[in-house]
N, C-alpha and C. Protein backbone atom coordinates (compact mmCIF):
# COMPACT_ATOMS: atom_id res chain seq x y z
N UNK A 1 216.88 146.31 -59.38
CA UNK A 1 217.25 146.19 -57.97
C UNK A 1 218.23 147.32 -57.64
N UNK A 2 217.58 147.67 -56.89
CA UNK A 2 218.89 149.13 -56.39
C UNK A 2 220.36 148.42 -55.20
N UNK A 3 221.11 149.64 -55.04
CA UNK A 3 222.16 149.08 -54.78
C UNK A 3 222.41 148.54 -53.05
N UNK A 4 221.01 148.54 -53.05
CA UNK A 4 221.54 148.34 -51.13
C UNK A 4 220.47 147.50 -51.46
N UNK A 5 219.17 147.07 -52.19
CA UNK A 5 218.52 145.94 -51.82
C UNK A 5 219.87 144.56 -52.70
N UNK A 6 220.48 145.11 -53.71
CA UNK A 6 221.46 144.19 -54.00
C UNK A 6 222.42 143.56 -52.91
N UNK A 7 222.86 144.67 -52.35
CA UNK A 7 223.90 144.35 -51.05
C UNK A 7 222.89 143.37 -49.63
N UNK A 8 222.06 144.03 -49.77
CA UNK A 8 220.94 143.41 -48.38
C UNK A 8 220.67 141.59 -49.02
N UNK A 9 220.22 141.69 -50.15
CA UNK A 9 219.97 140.16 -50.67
C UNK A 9 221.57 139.26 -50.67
N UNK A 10 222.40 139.65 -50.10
CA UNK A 10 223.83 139.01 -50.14
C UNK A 10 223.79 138.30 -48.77
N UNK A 11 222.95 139.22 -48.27
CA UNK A 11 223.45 139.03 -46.42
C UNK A 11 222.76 137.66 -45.80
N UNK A 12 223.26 137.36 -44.65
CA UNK A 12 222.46 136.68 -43.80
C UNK A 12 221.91 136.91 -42.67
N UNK A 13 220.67 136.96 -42.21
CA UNK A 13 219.59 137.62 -41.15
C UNK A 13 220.15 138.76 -40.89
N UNK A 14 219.26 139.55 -41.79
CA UNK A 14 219.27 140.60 -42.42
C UNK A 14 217.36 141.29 -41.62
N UNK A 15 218.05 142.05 -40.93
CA UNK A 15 216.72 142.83 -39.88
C UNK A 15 216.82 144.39 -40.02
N UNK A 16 215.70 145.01 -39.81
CA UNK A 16 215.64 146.56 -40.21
C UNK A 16 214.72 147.10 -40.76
N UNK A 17 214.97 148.25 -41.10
CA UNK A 17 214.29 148.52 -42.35
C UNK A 17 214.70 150.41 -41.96
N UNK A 18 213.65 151.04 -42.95
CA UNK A 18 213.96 152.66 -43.49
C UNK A 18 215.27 152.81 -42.84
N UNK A 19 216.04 152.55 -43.94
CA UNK A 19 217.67 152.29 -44.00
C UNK A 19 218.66 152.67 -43.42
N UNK A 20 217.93 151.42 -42.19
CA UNK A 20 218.66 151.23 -40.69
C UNK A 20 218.83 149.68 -40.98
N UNK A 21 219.78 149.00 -40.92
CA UNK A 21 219.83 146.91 -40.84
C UNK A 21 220.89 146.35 -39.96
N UNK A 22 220.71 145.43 -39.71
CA UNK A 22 221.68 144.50 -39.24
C UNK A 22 221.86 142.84 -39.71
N UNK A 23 222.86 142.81 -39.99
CA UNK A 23 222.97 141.06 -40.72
C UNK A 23 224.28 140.80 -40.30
N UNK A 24 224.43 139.40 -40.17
CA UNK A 24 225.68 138.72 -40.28
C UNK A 24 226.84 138.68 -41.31
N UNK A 25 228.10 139.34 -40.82
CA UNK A 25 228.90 139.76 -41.81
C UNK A 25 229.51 138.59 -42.19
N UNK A 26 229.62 139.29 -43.75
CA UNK A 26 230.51 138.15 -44.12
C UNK A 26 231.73 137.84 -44.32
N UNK A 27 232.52 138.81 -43.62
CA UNK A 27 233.89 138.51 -43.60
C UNK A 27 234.46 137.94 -42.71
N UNK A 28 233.52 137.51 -41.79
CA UNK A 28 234.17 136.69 -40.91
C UNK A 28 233.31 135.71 -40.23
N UNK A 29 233.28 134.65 -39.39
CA UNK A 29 232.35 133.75 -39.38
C UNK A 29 231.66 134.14 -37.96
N UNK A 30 230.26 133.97 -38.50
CA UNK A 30 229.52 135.63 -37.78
C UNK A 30 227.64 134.65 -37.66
N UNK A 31 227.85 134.23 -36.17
CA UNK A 31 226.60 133.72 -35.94
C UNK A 31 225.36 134.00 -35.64
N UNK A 32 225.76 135.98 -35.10
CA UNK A 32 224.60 136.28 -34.55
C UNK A 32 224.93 137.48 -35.43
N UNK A 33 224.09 138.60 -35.43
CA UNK A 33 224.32 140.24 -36.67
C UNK A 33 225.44 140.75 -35.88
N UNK A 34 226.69 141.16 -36.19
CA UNK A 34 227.12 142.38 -35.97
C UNK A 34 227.65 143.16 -37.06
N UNK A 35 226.63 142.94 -38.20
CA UNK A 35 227.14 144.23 -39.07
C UNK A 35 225.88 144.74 -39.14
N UNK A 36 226.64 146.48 -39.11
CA UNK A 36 225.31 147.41 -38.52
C UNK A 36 225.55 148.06 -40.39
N UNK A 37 224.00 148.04 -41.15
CA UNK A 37 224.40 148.46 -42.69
C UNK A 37 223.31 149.61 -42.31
N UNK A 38 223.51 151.00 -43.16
CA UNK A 38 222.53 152.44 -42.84
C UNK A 38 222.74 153.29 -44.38
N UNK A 39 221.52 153.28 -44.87
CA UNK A 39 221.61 153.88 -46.65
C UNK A 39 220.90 155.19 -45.77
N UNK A 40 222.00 156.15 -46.05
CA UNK A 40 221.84 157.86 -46.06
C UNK A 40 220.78 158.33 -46.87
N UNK A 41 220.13 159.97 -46.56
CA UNK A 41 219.74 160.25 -47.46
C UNK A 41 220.14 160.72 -48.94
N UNK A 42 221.10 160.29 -49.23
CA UNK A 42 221.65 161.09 -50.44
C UNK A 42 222.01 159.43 -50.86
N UNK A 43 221.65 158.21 -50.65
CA UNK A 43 222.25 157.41 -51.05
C UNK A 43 223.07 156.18 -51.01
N UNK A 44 224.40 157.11 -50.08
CA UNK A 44 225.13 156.39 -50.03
C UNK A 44 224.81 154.76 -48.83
N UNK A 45 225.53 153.95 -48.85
CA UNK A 45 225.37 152.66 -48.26
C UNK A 45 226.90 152.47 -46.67
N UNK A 46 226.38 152.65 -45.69
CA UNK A 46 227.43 152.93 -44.62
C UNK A 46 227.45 151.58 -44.14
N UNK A 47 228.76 150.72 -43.61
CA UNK A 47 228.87 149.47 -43.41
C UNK A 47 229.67 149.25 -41.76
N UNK A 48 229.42 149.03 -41.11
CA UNK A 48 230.19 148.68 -39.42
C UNK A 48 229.99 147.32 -39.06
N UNK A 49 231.50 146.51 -39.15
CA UNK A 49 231.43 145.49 -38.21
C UNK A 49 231.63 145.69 -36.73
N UNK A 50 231.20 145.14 -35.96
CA UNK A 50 231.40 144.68 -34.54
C UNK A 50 232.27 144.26 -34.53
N UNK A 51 232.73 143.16 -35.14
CA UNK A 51 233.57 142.09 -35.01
C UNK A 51 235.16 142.67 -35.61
N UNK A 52 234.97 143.90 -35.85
CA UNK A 52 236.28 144.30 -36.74
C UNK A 52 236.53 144.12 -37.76
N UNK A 53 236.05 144.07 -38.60
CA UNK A 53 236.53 143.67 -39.80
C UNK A 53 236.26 144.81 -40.74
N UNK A 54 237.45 145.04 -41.76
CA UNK A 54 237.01 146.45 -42.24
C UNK A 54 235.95 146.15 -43.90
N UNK A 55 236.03 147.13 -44.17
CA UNK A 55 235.10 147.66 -45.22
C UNK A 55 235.69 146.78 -46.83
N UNK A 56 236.52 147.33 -46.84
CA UNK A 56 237.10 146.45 -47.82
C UNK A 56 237.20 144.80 -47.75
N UNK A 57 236.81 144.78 -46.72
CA UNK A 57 237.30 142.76 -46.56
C UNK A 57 235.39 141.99 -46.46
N UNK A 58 234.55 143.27 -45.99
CA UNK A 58 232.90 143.43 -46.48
C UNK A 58 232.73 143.09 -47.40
N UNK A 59 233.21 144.12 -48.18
CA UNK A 59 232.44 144.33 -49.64
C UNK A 59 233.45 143.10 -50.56
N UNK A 60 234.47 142.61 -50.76
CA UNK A 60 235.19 142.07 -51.02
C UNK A 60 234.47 140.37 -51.18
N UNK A 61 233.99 139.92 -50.04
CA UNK A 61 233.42 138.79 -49.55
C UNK A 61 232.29 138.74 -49.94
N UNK A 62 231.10 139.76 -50.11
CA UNK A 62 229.94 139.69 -51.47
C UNK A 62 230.17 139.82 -52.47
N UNK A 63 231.91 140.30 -52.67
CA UNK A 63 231.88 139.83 -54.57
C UNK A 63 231.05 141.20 -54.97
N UNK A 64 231.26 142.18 -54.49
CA UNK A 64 231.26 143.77 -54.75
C UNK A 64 232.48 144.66 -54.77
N UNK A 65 232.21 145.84 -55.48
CA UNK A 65 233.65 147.25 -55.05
C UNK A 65 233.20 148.12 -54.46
N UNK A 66 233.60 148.30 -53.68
CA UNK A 66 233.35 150.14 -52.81
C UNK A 66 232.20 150.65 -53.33
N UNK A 67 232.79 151.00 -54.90
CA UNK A 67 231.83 151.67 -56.00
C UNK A 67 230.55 151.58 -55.39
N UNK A 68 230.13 150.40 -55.01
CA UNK A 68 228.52 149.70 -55.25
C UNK A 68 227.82 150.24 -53.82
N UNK A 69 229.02 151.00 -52.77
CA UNK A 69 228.43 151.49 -51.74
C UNK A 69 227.65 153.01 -52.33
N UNK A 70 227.75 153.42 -53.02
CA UNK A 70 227.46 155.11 -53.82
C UNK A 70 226.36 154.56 -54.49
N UNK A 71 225.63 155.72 -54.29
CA UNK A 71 223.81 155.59 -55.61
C UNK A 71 225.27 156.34 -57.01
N UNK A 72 224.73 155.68 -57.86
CA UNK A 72 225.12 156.10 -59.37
C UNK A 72 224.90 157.33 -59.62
N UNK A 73 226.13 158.16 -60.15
CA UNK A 73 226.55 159.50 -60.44
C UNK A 73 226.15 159.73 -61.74
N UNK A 74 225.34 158.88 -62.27
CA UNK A 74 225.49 159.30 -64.03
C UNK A 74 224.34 160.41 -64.39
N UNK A 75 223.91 160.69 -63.38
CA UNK A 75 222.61 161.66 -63.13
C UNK A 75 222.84 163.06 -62.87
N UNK A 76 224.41 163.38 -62.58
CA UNK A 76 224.93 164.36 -62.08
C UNK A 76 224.79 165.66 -63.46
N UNK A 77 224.35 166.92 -63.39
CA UNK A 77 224.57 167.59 -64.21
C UNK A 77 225.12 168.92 -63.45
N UNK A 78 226.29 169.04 -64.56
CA UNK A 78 227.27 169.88 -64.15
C UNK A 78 226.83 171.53 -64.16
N UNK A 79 225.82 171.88 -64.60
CA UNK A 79 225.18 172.48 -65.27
C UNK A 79 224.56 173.48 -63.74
N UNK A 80 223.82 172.24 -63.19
CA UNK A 80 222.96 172.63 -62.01
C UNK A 80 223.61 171.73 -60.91
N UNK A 81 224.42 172.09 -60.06
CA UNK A 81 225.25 171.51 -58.73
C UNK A 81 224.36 171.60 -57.34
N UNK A 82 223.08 172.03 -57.61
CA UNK A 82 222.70 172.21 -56.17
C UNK A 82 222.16 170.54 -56.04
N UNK A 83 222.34 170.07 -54.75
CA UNK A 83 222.95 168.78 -54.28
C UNK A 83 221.16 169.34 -53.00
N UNK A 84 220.49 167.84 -52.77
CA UNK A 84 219.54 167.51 -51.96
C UNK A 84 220.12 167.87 -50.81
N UNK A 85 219.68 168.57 -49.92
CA UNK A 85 219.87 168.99 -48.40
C UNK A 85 219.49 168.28 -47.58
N UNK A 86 220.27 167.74 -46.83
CA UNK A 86 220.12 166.21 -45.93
C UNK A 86 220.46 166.43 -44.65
N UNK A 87 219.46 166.50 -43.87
CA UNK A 87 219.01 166.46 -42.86
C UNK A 87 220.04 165.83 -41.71
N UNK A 88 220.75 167.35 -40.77
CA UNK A 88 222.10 167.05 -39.70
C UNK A 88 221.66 166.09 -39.02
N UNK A 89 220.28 165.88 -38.48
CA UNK A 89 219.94 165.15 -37.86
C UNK A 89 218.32 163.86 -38.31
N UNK A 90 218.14 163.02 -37.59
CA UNK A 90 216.80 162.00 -37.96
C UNK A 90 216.38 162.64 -36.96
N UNK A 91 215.07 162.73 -37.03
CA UNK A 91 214.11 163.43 -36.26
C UNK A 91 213.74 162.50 -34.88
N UNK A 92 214.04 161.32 -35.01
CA UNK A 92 213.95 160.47 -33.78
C UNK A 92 215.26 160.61 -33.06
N UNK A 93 216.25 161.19 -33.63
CA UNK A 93 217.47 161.36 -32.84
C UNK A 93 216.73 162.74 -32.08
N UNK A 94 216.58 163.56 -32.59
CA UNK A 94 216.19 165.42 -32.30
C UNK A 94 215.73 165.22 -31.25
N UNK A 95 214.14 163.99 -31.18
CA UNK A 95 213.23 163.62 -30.29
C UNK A 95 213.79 163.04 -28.95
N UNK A 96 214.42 162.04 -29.51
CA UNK A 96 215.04 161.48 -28.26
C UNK A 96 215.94 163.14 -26.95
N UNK A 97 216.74 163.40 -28.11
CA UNK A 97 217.60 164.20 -27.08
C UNK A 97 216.28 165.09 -26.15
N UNK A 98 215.46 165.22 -26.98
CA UNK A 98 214.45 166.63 -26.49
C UNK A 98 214.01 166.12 -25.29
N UNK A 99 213.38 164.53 -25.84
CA UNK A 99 213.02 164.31 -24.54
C UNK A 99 213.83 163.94 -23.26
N UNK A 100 214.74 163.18 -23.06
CA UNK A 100 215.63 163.90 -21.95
C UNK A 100 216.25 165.12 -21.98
N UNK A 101 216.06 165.21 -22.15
CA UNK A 101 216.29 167.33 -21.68
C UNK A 101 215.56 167.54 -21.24
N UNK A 102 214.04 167.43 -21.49
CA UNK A 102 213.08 167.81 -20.83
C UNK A 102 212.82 167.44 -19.60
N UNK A 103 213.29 165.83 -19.17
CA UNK A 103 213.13 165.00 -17.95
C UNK A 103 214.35 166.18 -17.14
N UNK A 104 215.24 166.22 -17.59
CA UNK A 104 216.34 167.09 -16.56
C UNK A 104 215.24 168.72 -16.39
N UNK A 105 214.78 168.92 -16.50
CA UNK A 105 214.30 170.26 -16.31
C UNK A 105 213.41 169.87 -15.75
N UNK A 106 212.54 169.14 -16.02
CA UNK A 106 210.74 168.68 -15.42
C UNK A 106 211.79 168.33 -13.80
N UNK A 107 212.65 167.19 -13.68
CA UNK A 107 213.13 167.13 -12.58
C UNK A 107 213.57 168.50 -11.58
N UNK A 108 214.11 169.10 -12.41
CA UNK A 108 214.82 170.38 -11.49
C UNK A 108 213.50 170.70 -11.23
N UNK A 109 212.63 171.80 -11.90
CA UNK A 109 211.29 172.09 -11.85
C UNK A 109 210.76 171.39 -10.44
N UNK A 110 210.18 170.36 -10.34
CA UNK A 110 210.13 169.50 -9.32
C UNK A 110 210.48 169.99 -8.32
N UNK A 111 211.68 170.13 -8.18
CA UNK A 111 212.63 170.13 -7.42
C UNK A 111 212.19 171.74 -6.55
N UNK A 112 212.59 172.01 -7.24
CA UNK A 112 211.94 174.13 -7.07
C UNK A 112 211.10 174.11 -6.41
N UNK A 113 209.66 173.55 -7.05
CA UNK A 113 208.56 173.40 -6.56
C UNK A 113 208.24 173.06 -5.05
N UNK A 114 208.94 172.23 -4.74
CA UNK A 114 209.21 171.77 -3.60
C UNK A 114 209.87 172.98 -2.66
N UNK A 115 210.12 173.29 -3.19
CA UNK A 115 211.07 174.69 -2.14
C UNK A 115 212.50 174.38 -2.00
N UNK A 116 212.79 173.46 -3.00
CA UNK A 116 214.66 173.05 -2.67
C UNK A 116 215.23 173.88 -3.29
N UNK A 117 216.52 173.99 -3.14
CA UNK A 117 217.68 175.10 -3.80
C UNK A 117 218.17 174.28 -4.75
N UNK A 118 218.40 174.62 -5.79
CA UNK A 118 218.62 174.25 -6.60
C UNK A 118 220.85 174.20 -6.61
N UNK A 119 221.79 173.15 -6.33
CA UNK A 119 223.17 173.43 -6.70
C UNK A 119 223.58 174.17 -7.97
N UNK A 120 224.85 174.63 -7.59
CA UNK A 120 225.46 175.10 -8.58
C UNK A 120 225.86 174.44 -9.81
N UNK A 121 225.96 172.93 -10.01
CA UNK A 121 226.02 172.33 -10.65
C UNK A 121 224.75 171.95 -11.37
N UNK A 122 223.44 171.46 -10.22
CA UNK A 122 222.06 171.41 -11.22
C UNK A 122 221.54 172.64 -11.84
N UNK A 123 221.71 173.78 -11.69
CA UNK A 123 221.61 175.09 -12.33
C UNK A 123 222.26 175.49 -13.90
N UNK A 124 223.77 174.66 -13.50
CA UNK A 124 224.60 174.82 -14.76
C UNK A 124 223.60 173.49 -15.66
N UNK A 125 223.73 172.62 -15.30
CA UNK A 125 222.74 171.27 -16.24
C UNK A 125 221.50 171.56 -16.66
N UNK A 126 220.87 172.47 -15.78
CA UNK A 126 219.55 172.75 -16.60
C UNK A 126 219.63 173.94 -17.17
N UNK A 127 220.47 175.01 -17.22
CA UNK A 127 221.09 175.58 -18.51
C UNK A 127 221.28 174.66 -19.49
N UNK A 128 222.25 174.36 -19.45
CA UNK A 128 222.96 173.00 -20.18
C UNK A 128 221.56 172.37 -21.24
N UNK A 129 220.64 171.71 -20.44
CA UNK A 129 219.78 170.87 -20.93
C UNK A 129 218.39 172.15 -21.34
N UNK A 130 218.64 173.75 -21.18
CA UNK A 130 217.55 174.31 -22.02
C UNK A 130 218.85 174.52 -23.33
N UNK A 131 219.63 174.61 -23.30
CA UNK A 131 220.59 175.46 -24.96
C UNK A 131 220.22 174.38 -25.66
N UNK A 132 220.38 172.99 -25.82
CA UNK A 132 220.62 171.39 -26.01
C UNK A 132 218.90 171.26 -26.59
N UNK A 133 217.99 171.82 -25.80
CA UNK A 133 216.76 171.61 -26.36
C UNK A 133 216.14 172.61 -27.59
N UNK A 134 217.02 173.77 -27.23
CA UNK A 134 216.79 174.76 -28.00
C UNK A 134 217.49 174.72 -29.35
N UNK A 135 218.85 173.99 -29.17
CA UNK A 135 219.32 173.82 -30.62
C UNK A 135 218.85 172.57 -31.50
N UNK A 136 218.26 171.52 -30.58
CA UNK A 136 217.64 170.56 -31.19
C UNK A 136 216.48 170.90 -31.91
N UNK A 137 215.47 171.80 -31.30
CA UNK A 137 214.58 172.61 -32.26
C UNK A 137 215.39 173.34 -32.94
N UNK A 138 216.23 173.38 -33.23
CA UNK A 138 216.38 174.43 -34.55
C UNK A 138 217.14 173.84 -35.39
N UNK A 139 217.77 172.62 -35.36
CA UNK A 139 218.14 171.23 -36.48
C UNK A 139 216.81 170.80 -36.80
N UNK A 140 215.57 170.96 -36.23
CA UNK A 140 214.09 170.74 -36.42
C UNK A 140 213.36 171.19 -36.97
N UNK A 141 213.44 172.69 -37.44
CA UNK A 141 213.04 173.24 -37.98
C UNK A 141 213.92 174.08 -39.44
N UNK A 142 214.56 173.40 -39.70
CA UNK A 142 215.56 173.70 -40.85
C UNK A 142 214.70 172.55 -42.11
C-alpha cells in the first residue's frame, strides 16, 4: 500500500481521485469533507483543512508523522541528482485560463466587429488576456 492510499484508507468520505480528494478531517469533528488531500507529481501528499486545523494535529489524529506525507527517499542516488521535472502547471489549469482569455478577446472581437471602439481599459485587458494566453501556451509546451 503506498503512502497516500494508506493515508486515504484512514479517512472518512473520502471523494476524488488522480490525486485530487476530499474527506472528513480528523482533527476535528467534521460532518461534511473539508479536508482538501492532493499527491504531487513527485510524490509528496499536500493536506488543507477548511475548518482550520493544522497539519500536525491531521496527521497526528491518523496515528501518522509528517514523514508519511513524502514518497520514500531510499531510492535517492547521490551519484545521479537529476530530480523528475514536474509540471508548473496541470494542463486543466493551462486550459481553463486559455479558455477565458479567449472569451475576453472573442468578446472584444465582437465588439470591433460591430464597429464599436474599443476603451482604453478593454484594449489594455485584451492585451492583458493575449500575454496570459500566450504564456499559458508556453507552460504547455515545456
Amino acid at each position: 500500500m503506498t503512502h497516500i492510499e494508506e493515508l486515504l484508507s484512514k479517512l472518512e468520505k473520502v471523494k476524488g481521485r488522480n490525486g485530487s480528494w476530499t474527506a472528513c478531517c480528523p482533527a476535528h469533528e467534521d460532518k461534511s469533507p473539508s479536508l482538501a488531500i492532493r499527491e504531487t507529481s513527485d510524490g509528496r501528499v499536500l493536506l488543507h483543512c477548511f475548518g482550520g486545523c493544522e497539519v500536525n494535529s491531521i496527521v497526528g489524529a491518523l496515528e501518522m508523522d509528517l514523514s508519511d506525507l513524502f514518497p520514500p527517499t531510499n531510492d535517492y542516488d547521490p551519484t545521479n541528482p537529476k530530480k523528475p521535472v514536474k509540471p508548473a502547471f496541470y494542463a486543466t489549469d493551462l486550459l481553463r485560463i486559455i479558455s477565458f482569455e479567449a472569451l475576453v478577446v472573442s468578446i472584444a472581437a465582437s465588439d470591433i466587429s460591430k464597429g464599436k471602439n474599443l476603451s482604453e481599459t478593454d484594449l489594455a485587458r485584451m492585451k492583458l488576456a493575449s500575454q496570459r494566453i500566450q504564456e499559458a501556451t508556453r507552460y504547455a509546451n515545456v
